[in-house]
N, C-alpha and C. Protein backbone atom coordinates (compact mmCIF):
# COMPACT_ATOMS: atom_id res chain seq x y z
N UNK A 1 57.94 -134.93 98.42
CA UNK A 1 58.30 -136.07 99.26
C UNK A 1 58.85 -135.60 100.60
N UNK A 2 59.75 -134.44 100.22
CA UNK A 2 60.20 -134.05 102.11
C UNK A 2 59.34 -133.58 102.45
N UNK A 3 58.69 -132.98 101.58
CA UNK A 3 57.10 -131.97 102.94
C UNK A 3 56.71 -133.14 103.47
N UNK A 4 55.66 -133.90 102.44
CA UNK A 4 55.04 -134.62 102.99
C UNK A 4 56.09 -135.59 104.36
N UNK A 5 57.17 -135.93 104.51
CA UNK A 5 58.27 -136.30 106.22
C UNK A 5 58.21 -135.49 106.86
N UNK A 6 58.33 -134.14 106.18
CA UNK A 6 57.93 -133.20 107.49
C UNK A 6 56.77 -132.96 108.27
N UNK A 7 55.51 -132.91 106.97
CA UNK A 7 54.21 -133.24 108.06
C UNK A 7 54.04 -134.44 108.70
N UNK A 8 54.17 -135.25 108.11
CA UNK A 8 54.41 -136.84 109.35
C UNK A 8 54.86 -136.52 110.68
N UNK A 9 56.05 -136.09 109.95
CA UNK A 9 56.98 -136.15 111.21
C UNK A 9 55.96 -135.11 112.37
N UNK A 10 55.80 -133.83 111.80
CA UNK A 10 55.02 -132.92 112.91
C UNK A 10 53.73 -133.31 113.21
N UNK A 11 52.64 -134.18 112.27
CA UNK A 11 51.41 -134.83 113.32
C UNK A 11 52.29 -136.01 114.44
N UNK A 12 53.28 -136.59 114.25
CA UNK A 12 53.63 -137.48 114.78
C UNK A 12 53.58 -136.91 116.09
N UNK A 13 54.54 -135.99 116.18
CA UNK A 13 55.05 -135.43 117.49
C UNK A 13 54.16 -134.52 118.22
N UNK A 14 52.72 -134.11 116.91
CA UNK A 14 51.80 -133.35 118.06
C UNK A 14 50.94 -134.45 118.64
N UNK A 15 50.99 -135.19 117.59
CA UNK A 15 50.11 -136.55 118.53
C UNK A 15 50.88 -137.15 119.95
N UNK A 16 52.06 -136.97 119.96
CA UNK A 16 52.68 -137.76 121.16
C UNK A 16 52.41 -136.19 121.97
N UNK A 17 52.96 -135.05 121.89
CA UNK A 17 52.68 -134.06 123.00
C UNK A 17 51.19 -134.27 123.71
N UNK A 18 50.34 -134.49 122.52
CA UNK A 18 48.91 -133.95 123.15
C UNK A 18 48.45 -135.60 124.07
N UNK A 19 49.16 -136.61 123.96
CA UNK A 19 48.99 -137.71 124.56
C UNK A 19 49.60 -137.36 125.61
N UNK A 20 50.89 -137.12 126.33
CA UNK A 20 51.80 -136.68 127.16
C UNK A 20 51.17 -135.57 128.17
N UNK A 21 50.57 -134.77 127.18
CA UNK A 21 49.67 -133.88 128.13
C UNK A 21 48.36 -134.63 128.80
N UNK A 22 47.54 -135.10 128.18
CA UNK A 22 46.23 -135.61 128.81
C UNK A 22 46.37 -137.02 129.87
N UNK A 23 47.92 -137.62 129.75
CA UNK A 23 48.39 -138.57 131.00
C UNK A 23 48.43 -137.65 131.74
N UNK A 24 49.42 -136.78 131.81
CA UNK A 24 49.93 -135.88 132.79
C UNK A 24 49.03 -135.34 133.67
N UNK A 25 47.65 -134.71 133.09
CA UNK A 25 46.35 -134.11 133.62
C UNK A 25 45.63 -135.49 134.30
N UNK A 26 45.15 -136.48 133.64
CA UNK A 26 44.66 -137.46 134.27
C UNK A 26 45.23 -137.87 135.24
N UNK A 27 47.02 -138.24 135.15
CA UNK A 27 47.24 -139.39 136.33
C UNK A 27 47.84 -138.06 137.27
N UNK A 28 48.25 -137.29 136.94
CA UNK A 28 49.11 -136.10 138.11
C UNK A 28 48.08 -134.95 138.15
N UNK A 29 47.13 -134.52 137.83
CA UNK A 29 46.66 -133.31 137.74
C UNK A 29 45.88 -132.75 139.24
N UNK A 30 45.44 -133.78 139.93
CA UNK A 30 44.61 -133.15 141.24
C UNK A 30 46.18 -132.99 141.96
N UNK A 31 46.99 -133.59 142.20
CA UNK A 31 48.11 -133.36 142.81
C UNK A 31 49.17 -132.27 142.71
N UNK A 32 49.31 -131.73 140.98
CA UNK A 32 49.57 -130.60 140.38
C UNK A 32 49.30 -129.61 140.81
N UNK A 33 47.45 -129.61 140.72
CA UNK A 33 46.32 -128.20 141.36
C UNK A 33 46.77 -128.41 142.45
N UNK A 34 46.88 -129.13 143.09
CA UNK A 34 47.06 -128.82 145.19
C UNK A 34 48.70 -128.10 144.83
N UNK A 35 49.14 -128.58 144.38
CA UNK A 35 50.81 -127.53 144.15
C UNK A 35 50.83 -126.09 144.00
N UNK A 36 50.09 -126.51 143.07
CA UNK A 36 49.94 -124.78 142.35
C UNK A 36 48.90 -123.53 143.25
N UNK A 37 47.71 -124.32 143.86
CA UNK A 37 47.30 -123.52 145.25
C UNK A 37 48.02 -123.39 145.83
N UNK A 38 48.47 -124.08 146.70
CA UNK A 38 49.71 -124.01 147.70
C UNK A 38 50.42 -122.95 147.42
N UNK A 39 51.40 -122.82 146.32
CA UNK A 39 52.14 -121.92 145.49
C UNK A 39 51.41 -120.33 145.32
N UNK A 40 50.44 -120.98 144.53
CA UNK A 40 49.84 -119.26 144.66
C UNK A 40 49.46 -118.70 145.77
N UNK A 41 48.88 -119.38 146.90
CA UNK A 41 48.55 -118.83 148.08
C UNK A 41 49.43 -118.18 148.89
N UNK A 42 51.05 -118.77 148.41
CA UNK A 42 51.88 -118.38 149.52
C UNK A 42 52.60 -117.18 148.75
N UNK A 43 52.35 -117.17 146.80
CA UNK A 43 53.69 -116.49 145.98
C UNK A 43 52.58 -115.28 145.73
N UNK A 44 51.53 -115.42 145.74
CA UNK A 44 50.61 -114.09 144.75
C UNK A 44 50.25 -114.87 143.43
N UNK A 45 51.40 -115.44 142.62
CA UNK A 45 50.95 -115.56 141.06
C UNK A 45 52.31 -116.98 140.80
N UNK A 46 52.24 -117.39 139.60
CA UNK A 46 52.96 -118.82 139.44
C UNK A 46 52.86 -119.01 137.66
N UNK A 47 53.52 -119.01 136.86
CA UNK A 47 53.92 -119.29 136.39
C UNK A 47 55.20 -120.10 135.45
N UNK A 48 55.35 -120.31 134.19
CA UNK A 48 56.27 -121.23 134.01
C UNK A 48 57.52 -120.42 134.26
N UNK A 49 57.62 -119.54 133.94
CA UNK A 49 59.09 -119.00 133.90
C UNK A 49 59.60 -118.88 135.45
N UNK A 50 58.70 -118.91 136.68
CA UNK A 50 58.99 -118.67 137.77
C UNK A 50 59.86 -120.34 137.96
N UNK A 51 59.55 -121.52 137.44
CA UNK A 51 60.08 -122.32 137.68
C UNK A 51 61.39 -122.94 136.40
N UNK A 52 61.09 -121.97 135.02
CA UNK A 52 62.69 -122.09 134.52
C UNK A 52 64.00 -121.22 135.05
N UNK A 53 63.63 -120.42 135.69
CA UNK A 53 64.49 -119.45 136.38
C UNK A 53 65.29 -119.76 138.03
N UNK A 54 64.27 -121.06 138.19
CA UNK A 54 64.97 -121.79 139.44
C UNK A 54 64.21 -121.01 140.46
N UNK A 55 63.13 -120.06 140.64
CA UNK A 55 62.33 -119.29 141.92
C UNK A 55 61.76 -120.40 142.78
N UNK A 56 61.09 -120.97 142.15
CA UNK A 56 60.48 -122.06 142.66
C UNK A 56 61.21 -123.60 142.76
N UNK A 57 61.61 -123.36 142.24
CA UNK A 57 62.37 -125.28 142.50
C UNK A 57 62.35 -126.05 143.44
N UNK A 58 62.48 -125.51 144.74
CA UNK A 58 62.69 -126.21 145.74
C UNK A 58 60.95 -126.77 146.27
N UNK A 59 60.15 -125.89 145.71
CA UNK A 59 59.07 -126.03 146.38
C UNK A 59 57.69 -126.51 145.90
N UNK A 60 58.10 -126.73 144.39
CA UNK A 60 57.75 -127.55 143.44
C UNK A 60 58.09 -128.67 142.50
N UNK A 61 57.15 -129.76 142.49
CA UNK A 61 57.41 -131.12 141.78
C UNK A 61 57.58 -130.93 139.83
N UNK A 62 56.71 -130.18 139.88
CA UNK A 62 56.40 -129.60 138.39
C UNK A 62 57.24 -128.96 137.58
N UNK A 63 57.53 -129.94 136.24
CA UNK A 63 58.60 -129.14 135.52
C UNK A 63 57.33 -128.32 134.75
N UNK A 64 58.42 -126.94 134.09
CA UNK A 64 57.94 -125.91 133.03
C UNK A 64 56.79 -126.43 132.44
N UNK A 65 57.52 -127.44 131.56
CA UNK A 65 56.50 -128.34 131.00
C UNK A 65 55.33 -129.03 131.29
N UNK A 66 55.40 -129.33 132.87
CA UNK A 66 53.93 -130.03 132.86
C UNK A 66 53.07 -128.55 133.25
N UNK A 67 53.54 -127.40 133.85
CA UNK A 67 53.29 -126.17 134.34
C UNK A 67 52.72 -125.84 132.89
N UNK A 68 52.93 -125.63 131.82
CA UNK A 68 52.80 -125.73 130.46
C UNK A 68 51.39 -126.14 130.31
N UNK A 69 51.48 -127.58 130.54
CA UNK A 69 50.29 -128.09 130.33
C UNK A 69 49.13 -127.78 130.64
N UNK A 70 49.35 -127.75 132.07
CA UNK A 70 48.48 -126.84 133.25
C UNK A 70 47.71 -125.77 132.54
N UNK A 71 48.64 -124.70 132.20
CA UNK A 71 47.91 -123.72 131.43
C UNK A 71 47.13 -123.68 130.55
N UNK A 72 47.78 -124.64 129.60
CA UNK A 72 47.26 -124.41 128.17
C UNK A 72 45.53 -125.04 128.40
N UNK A 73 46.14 -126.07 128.83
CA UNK A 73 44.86 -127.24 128.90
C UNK A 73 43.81 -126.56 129.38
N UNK A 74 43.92 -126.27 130.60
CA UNK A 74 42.78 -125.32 131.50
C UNK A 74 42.18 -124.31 130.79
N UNK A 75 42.91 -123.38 130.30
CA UNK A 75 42.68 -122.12 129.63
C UNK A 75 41.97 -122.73 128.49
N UNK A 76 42.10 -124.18 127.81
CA UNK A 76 41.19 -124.76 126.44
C UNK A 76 40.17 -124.58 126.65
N UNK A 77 40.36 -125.41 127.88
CA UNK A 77 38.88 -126.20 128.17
C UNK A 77 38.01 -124.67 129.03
N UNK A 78 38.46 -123.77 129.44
CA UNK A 78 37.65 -122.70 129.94
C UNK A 78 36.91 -122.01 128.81
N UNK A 79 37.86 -121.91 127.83
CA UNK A 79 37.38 -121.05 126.44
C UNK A 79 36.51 -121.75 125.73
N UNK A 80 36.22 -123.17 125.83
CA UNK A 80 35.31 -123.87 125.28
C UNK A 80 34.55 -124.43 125.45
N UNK A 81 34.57 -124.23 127.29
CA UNK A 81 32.98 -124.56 127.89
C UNK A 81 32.35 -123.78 128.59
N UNK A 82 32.84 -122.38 128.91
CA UNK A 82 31.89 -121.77 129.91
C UNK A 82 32.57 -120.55 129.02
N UNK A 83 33.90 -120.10 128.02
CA UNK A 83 34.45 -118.95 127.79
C UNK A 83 34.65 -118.06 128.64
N UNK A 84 34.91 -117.09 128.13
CA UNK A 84 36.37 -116.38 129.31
C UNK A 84 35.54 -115.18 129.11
N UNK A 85 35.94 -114.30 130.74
CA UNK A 85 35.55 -112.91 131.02
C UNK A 85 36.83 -112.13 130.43
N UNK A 86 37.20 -110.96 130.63
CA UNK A 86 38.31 -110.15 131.03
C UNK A 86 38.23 -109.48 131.86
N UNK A 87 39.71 -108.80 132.10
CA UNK A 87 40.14 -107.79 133.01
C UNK A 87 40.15 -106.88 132.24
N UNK A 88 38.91 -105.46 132.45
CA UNK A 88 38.73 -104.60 131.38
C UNK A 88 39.55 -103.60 132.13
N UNK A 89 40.55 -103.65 133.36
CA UNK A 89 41.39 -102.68 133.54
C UNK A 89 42.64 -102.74 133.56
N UNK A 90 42.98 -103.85 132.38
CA UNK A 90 44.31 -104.34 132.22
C UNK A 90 44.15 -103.55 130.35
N UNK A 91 45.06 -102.95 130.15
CA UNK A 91 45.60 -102.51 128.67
C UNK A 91 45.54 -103.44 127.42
N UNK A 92 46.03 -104.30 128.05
CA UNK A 92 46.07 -105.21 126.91
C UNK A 92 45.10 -106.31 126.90
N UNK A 93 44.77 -107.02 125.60
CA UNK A 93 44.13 -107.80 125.37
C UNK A 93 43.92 -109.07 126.50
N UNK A 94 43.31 -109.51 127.07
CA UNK A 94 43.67 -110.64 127.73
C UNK A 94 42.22 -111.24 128.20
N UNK A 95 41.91 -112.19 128.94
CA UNK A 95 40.84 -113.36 129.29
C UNK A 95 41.43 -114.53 130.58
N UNK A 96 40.40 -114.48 131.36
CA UNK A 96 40.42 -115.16 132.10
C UNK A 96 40.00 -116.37 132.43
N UNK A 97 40.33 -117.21 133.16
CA UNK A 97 39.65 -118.56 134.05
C UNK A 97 39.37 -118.81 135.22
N UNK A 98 38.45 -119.47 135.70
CA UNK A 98 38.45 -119.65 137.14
C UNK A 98 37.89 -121.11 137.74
N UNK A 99 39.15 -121.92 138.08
CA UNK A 99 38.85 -123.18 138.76
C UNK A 99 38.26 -123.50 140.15
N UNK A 100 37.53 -123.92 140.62
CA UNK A 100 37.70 -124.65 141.93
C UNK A 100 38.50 -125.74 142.23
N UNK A 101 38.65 -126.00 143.20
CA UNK A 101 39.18 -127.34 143.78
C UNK A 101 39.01 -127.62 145.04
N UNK A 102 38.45 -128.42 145.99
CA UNK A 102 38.12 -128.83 147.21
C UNK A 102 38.23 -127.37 147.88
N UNK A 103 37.30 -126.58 147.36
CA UNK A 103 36.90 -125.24 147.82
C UNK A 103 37.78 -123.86 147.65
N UNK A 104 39.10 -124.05 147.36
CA UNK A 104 39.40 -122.94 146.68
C UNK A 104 39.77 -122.93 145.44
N UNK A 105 39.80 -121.62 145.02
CA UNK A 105 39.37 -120.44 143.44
C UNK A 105 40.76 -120.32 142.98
N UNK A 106 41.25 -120.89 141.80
CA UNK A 106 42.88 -120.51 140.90
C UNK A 106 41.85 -119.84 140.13
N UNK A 107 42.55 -118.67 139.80
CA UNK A 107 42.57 -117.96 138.70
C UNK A 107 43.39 -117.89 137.44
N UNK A 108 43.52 -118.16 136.13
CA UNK A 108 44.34 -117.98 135.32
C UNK A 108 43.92 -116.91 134.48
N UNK A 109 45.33 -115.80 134.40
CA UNK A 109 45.38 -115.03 133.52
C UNK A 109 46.05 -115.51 132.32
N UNK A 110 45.39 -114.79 131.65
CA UNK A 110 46.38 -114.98 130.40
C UNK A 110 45.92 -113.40 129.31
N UNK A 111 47.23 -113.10 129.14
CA UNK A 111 47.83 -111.70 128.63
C UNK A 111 48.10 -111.61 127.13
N UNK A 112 47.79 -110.80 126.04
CA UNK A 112 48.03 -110.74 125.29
C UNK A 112 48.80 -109.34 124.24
N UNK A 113 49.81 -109.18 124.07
CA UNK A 113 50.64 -108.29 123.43
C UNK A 113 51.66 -108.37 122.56
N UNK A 114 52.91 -108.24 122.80
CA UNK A 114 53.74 -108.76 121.62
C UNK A 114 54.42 -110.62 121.70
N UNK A 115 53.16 -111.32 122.32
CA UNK A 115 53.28 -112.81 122.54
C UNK A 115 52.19 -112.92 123.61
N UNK A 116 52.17 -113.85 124.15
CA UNK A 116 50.99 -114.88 125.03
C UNK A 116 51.58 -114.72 126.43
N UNK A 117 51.60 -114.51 127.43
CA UNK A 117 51.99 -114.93 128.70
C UNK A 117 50.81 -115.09 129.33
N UNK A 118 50.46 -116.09 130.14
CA UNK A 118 49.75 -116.56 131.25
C UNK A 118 50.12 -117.31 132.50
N UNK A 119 49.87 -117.10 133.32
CA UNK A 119 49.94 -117.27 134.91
C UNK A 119 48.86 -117.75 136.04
N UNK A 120 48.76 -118.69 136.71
CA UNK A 120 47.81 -118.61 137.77
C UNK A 120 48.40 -117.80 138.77
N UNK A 121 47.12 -117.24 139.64
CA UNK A 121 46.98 -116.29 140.72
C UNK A 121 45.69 -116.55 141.55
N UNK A 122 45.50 -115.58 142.65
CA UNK A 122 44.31 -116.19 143.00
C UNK A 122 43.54 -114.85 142.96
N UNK A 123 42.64 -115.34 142.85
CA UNK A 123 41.34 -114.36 142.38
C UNK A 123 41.18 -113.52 144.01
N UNK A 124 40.84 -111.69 143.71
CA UNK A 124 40.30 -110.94 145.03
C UNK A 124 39.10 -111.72 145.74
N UNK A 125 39.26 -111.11 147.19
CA UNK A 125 37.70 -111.05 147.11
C UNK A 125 36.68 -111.03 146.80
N UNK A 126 37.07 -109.84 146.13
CA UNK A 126 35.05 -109.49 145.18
C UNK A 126 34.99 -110.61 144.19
N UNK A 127 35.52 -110.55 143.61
CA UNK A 127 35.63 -111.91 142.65
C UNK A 127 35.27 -113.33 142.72
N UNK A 128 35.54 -113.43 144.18
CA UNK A 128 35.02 -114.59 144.69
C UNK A 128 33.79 -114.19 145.13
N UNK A 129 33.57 -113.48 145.62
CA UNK A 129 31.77 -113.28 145.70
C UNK A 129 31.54 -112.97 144.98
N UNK A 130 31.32 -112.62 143.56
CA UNK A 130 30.66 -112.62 142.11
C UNK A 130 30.50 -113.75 141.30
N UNK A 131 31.44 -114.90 141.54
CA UNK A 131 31.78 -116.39 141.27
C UNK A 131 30.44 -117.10 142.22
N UNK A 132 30.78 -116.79 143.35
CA UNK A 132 29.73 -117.67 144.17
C UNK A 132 28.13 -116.93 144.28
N UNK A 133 28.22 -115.79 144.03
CA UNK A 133 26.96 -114.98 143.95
C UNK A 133 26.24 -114.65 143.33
N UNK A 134 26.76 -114.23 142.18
CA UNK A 134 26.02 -113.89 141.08
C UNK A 134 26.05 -114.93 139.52
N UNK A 135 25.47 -114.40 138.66
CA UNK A 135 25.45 -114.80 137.47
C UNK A 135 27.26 -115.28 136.79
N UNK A 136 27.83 -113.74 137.46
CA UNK A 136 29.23 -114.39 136.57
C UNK A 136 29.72 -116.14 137.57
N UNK A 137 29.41 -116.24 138.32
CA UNK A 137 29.73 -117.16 138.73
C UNK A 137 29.41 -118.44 137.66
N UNK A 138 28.71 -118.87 136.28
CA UNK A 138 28.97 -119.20 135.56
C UNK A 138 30.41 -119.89 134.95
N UNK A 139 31.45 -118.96 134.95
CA UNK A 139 32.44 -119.05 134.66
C UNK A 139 33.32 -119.56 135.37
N UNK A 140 32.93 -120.15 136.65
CA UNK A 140 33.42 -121.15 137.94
C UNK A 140 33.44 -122.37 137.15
N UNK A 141 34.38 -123.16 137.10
CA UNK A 141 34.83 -124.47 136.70
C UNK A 141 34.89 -125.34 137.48
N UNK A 142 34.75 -126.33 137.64
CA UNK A 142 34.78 -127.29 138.93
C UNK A 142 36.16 -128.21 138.34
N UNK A 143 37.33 -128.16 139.13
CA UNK A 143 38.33 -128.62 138.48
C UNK A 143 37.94 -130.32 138.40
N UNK A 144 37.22 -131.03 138.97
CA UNK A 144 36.95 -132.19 139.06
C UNK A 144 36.46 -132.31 137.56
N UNK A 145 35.50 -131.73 137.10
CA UNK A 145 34.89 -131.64 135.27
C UNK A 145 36.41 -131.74 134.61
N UNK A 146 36.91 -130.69 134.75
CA UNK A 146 38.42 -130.71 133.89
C UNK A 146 38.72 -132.45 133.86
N UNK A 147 39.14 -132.63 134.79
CA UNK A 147 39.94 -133.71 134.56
C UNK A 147 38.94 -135.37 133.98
N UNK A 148 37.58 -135.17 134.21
CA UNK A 148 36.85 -136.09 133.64
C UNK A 148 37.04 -135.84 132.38
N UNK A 149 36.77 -134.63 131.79
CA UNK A 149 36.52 -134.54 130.65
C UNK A 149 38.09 -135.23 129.72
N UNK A 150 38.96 -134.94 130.39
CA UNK A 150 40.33 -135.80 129.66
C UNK A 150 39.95 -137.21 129.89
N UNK A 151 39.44 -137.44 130.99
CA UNK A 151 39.24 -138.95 130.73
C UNK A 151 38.78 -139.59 129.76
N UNK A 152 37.37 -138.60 129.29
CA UNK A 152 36.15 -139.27 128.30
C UNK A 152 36.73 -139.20 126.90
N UNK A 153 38.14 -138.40 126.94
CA UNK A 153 38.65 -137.66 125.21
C UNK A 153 39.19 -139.02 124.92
C-alpha cells in the first residue's frame, strides 16, 4: 500500500515536471535560445551552475531550472532525431548537439564521468563549415523543429 503512494506520488510529479518543461519550451523557449546565444557569444560556454552560483544573474532571465530544461530537452530530442557525434579528443565519454536559430550555431556538450555535466557553447569554425558543408551537417537542428515538435507532443 505505501509503495504503491509512493509510485503515485512519483508519476504524479514526473507528470507535472515534464508538463512544466514542455510550457516552458513552447511559450519561453525562442526567447530563452536568444539568451543563451547572447550569453554564449559573450561567456565562451553557459551552463546551469554558472547561474546557481550567481555568475550570471544579472544578465539572465533564466532560472537553473528552466536552464535545466534547456538542456535536457534539446540534448532528447538531438539523440532521437538526428543522434549525436562526439568529441573524440575529449577523454571522457561524451556527445554532442547542434542547434540553429535565426542563423546562429549553439552547441551542447554534454560530458560523461563520475556524473553528467552539460553546457552550451558555441561551436569553432571548422565546425561550422562541416555543419553547413558537408554530410555531418546532418546533425544541424533547426531550433524552430525543436519547439514544433513540443507543440505536436
Amino acid at each position: 500500500m505505501i509503495d504503491d503512494l509512493k509510485l503515485e506520488s512519483f508519476i504524479k510529479e514526473y507528470k507535472k515536471r515534464d508538463e512544466l518543461e514542455r510550457d516552458f519550451i513552447i511559450n519561453q523557449g525562442c526567447g530563452a535560445i536568444e539568451e543563451i546565444i547572447k550569453e554564449v557569444n559573450q561567456s565562451v560556454s553557459l551552463n546551469e551552475s554558472d547561474i546557481n552560483y550567481g555568475t550570471l544573474e544579472t544578465r539572465l532571465s533564466l532560472s537553473s531550472v528552466e536552464m535545466g530544461y534547456m538542456l535536457s530537452a534539446m540534448m532528447e530530442y538531438a539523440t532521437n532525431h538526428v543522434g549525436n557525434p562526439v568529441d573524440e579528443e575529449c577523454e571522457f565519454e561524451n556527445k554532442l548537439a547542434y542547434f540553429e536559430y535565426e542563423g546562429e550555431i549553439i552547441q551542447i556538450f554534454e560530458m560523461y564521468g563520475q556524473g553528467t555535466v552539460s553546457w552550451f557553447t558555441k561551436p569553432n569554425e571548422e565546425t561550422v563549415k562541416k555543419l553547413k558543408n558537408t554530410a555531418y551537417g546532418v546533425y544541424l537542428i533547426q531550433f524552430d523543429d525543436f519547439i514544433n515538435h513540443y507543440k505536436k507532443r
